[in-house]
Protein backbone atom coordinates (compact mmCIF):
# COMPACT_ATOMS: atom_id res chain seq x y z
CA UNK A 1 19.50 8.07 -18.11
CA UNK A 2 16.72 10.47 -16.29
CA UNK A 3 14.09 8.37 -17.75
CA UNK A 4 15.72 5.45 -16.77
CA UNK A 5 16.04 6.62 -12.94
CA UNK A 6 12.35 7.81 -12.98
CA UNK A 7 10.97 4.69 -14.08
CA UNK A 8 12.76 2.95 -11.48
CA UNK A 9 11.71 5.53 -8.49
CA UNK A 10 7.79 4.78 -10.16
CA UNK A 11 8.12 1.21 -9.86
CA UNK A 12 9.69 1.56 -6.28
CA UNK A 13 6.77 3.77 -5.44
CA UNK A 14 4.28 1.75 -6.55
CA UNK A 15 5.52 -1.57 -5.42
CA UNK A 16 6.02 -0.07 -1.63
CA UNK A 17 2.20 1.59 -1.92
CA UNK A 18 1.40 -2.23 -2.85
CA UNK A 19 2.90 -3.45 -0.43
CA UNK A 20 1.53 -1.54 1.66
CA UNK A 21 -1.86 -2.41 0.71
CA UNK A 22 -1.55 -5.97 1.15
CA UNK A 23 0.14 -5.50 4.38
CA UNK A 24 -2.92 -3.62 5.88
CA UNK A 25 -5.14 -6.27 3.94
CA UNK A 26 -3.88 -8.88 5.43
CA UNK A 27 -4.14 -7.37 8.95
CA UNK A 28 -7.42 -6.21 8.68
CA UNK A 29 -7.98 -9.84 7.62
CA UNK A 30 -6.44 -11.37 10.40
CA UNK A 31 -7.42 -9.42 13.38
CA UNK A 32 -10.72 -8.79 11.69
CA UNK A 33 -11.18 -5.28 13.20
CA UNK A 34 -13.91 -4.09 10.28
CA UNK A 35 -14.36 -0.80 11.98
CA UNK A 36 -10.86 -0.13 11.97
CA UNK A 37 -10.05 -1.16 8.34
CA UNK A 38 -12.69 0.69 7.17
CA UNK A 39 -11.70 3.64 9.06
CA UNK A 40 -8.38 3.11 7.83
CA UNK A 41 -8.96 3.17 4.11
CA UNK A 42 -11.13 5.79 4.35
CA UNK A 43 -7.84 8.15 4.71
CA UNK A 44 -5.69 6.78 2.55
C-alpha cells in the first residue's frame, strides 16, 4: 500500500513539473520574450 501511494505522489510530481514546463513553453512561445525564457530556465 506505501508503494502504491508513492508511485502515485511520483506520477503527480512529475506530471505537475510537466505541466509546468509546457506551461512556461508555451508562454515563452507566445509572448516571445527570449531574454526572459532563457533567464527563466536558467533557474529552474
Amino acid at each position: 500500500m506505501y508503494t502504491l501511494i508513492t508511485d502515485v505522489l511520483t506520477v503527480t510530481a512529475l506530471f505537475i513539473s510537466w505541466l509546468l514546463y509546457v506551461i512556461k513553453m508555451s508562454v515563452c512561445y507566445d509572448v516571445n520574450i527570449f531574454v526572459v525564457c532563457v533567464y527563466s530556465l536558467h533557474f529552474y
